[in-house]
N, C-alpha and C. Protein backbone atom coordinates (compact mmCIF):
# COMPACT_ATOMS: atom_id res chain seq x y z
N UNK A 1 -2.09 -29.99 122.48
CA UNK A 1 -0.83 -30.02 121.75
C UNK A 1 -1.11 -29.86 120.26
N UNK A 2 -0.01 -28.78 120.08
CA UNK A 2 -0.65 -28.76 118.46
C UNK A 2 0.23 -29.75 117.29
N UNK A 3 0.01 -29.56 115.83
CA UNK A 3 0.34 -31.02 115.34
C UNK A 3 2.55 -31.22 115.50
N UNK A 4 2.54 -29.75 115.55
CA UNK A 4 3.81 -29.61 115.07
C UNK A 4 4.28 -30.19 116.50
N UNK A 5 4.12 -29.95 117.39
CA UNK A 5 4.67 -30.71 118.72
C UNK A 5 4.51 -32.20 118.66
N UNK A 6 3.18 -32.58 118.30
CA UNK A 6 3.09 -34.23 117.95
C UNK A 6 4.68 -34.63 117.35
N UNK A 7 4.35 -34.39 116.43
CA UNK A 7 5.30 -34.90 115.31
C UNK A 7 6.93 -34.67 115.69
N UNK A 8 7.14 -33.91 116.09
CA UNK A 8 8.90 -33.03 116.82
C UNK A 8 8.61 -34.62 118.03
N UNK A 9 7.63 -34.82 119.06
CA UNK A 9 7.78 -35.89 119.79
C UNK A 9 8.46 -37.14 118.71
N UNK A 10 7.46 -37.51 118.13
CA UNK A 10 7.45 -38.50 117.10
C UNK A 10 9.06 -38.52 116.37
N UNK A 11 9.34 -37.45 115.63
CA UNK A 11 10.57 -37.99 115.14
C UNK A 11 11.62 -37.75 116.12
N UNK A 12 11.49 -37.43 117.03
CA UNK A 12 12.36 -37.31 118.57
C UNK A 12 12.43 -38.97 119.23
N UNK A 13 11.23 -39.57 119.06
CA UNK A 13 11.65 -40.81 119.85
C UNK A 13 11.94 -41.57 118.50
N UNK A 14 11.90 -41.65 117.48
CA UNK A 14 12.02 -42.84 116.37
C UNK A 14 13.54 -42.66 116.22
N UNK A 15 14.17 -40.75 116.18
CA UNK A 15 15.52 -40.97 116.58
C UNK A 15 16.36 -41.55 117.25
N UNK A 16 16.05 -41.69 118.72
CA UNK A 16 16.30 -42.20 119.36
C UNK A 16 16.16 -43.65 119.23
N UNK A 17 14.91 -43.98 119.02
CA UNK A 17 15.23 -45.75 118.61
C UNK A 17 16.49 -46.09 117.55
N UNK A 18 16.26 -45.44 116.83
CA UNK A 18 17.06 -44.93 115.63
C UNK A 18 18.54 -45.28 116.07
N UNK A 19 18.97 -44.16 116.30
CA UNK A 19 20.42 -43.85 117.56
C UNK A 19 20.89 -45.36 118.30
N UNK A 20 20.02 -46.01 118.86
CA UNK A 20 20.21 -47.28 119.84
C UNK A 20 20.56 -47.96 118.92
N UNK A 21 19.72 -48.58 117.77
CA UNK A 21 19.59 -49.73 116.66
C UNK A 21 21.27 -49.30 115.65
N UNK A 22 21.40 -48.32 115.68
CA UNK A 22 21.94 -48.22 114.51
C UNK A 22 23.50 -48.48 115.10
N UNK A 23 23.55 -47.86 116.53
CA UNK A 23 25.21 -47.66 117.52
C UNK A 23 25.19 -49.32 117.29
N UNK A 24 24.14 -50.00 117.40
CA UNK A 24 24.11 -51.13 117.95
C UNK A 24 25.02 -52.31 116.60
N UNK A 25 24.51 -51.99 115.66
CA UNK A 25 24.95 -52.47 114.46
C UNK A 25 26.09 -51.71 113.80
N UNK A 26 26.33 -50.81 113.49
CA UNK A 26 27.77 -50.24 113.59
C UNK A 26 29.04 -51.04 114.61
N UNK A 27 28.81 -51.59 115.70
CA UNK A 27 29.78 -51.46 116.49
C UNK A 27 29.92 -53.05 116.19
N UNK A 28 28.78 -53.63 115.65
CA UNK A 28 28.84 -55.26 115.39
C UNK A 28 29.65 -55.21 114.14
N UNK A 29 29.41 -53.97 113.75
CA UNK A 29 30.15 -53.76 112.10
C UNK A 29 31.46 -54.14 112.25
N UNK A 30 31.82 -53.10 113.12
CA UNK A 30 33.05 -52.56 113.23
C UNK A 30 34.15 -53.07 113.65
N UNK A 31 33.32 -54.46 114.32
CA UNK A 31 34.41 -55.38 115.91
C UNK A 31 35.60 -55.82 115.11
N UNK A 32 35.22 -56.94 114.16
CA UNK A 32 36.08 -57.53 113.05
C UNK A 32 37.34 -56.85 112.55
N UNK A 33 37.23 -55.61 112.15
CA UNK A 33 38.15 -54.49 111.51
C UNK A 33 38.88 -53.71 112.67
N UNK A 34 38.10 -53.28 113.70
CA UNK A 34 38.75 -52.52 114.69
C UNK A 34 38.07 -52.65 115.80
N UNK A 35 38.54 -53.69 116.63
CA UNK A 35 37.92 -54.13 118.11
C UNK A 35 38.22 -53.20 118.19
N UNK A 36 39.05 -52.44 119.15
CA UNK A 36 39.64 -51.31 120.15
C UNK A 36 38.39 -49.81 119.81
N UNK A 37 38.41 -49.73 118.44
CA UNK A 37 37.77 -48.55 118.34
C UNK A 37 36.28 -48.55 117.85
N UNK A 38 35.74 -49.69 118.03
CA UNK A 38 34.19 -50.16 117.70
C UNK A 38 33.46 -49.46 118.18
N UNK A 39 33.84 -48.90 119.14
CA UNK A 39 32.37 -47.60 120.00
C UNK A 39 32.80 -46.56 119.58
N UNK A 40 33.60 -46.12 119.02
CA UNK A 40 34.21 -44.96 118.98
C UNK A 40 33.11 -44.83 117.37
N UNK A 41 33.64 -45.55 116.28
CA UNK A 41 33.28 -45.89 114.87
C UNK A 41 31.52 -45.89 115.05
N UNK A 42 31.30 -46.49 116.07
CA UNK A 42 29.61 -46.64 116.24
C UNK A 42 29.11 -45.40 116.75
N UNK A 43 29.64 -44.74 117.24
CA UNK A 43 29.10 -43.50 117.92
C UNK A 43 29.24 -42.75 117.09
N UNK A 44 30.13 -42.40 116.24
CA UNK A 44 30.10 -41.50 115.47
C UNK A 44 29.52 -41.77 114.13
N UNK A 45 29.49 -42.90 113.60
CA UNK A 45 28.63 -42.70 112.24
C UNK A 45 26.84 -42.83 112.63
N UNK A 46 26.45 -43.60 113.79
CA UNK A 46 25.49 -43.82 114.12
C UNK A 46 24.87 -42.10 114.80
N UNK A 47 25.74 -41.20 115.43
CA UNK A 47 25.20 -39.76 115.81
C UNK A 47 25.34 -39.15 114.02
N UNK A 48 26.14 -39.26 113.06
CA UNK A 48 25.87 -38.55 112.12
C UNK A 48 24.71 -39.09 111.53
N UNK A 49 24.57 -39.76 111.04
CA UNK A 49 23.07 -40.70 110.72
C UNK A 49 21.64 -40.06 111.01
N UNK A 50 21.84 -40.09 112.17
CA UNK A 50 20.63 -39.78 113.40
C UNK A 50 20.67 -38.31 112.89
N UNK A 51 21.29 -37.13 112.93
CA UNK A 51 21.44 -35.97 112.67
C UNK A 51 20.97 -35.99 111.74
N UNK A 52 21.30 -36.02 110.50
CA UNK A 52 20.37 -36.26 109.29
C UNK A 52 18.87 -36.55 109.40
N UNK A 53 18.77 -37.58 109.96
CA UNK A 53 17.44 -38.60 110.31
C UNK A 53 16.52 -37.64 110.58
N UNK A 54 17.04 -36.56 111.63
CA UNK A 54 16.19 -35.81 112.60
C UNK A 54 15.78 -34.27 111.56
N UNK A 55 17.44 -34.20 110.94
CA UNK A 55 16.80 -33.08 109.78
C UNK A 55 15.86 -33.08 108.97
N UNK A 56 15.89 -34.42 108.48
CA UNK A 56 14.75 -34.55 107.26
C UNK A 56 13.36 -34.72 107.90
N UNK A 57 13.70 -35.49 108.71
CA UNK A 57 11.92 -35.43 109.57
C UNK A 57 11.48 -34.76 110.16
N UNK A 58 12.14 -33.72 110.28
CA UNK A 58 11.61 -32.55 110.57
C UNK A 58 10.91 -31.65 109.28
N UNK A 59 12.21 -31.87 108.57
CA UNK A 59 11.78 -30.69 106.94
C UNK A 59 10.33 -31.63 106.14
N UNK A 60 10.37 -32.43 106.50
CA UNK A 60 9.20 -33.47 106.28
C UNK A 60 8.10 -32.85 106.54
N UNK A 61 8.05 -32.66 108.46
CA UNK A 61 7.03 -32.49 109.13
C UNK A 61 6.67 -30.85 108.79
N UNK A 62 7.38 -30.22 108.37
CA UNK A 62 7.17 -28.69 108.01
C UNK A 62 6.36 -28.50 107.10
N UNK A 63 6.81 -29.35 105.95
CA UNK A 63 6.44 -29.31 104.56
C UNK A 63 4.76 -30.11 104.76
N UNK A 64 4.64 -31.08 105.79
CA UNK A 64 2.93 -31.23 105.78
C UNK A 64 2.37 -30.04 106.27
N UNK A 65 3.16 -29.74 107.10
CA UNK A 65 2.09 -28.69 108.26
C UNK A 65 1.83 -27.07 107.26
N UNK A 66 3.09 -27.23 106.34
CA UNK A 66 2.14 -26.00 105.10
C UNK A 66 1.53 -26.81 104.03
N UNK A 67 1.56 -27.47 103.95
CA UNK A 67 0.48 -28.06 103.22
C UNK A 67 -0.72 -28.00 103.50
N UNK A 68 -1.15 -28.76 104.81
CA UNK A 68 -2.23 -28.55 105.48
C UNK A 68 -2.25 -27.34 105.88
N UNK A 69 -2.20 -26.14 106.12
CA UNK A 69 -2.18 -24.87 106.68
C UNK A 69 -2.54 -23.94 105.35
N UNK A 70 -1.93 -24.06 104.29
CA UNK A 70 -2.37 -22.72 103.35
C UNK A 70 -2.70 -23.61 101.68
N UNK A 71 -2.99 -24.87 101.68
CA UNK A 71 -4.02 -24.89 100.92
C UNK A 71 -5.42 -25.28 101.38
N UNK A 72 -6.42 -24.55 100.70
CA UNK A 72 -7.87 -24.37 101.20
C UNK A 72 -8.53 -25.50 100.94
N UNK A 73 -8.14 -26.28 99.63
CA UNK A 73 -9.30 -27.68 99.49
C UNK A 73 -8.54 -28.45 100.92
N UNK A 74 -7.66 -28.65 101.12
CA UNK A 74 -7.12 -29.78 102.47
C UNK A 74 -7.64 -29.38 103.80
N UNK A 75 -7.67 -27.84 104.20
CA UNK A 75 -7.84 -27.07 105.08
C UNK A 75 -9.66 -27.47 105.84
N UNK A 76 -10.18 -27.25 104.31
CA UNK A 76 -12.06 -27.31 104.57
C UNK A 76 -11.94 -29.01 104.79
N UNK A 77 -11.31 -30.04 104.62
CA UNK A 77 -11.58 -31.51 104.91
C UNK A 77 -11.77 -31.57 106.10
N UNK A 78 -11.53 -30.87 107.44
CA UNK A 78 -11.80 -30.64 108.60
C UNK A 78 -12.99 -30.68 108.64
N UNK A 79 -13.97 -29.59 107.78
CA UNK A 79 -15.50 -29.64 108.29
C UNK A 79 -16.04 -30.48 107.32
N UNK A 80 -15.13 -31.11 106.03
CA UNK A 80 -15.93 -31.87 105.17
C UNK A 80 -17.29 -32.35 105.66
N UNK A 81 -18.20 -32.76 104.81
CA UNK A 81 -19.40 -33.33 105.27
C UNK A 81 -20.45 -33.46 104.13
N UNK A 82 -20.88 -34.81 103.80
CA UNK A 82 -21.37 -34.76 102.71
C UNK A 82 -23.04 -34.51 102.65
């Protein structure tokens, strides 16, 4: 597996933890103000959230993988060796 699949796993399940934790507290938010529509309020700010979440950690994971990929001092730390 190469790194970019690692990482797409990685911020794929932290979303998801993400997603659970967050519906979870939203809807505790929400009971007080609007029992009736507490899942409704939790699902939806907790999926916009997560959407974001997943954008940036991705543009994250891009931005290492050219980093590591086309500069040469980071690249040779692979065979470093003193």
């Amino acid at each position: 597996m190469s790194f970019l699949d690692i990482g797409a796993i990685v911020v794929f399940s932290l979303a998801a933890v993400f997603f659970v934790v967050f519906f979870w507290l939203c809807r505790g938010w929400a009971k007080p103000m609007h029992p009736e529509r507490r899942t409704v309020i939790g699902l939806m700010v907790s999926s916009l959230y997560t959407f974001w979440f997943i954008v940036i950690g991705m543009l994250i994971l891009i931005v290492i993988w050219l980093i590591w990929q086309f500069l040469p001092n980071l690249s040779n730390l692979r065979t470093f060796s003193f």
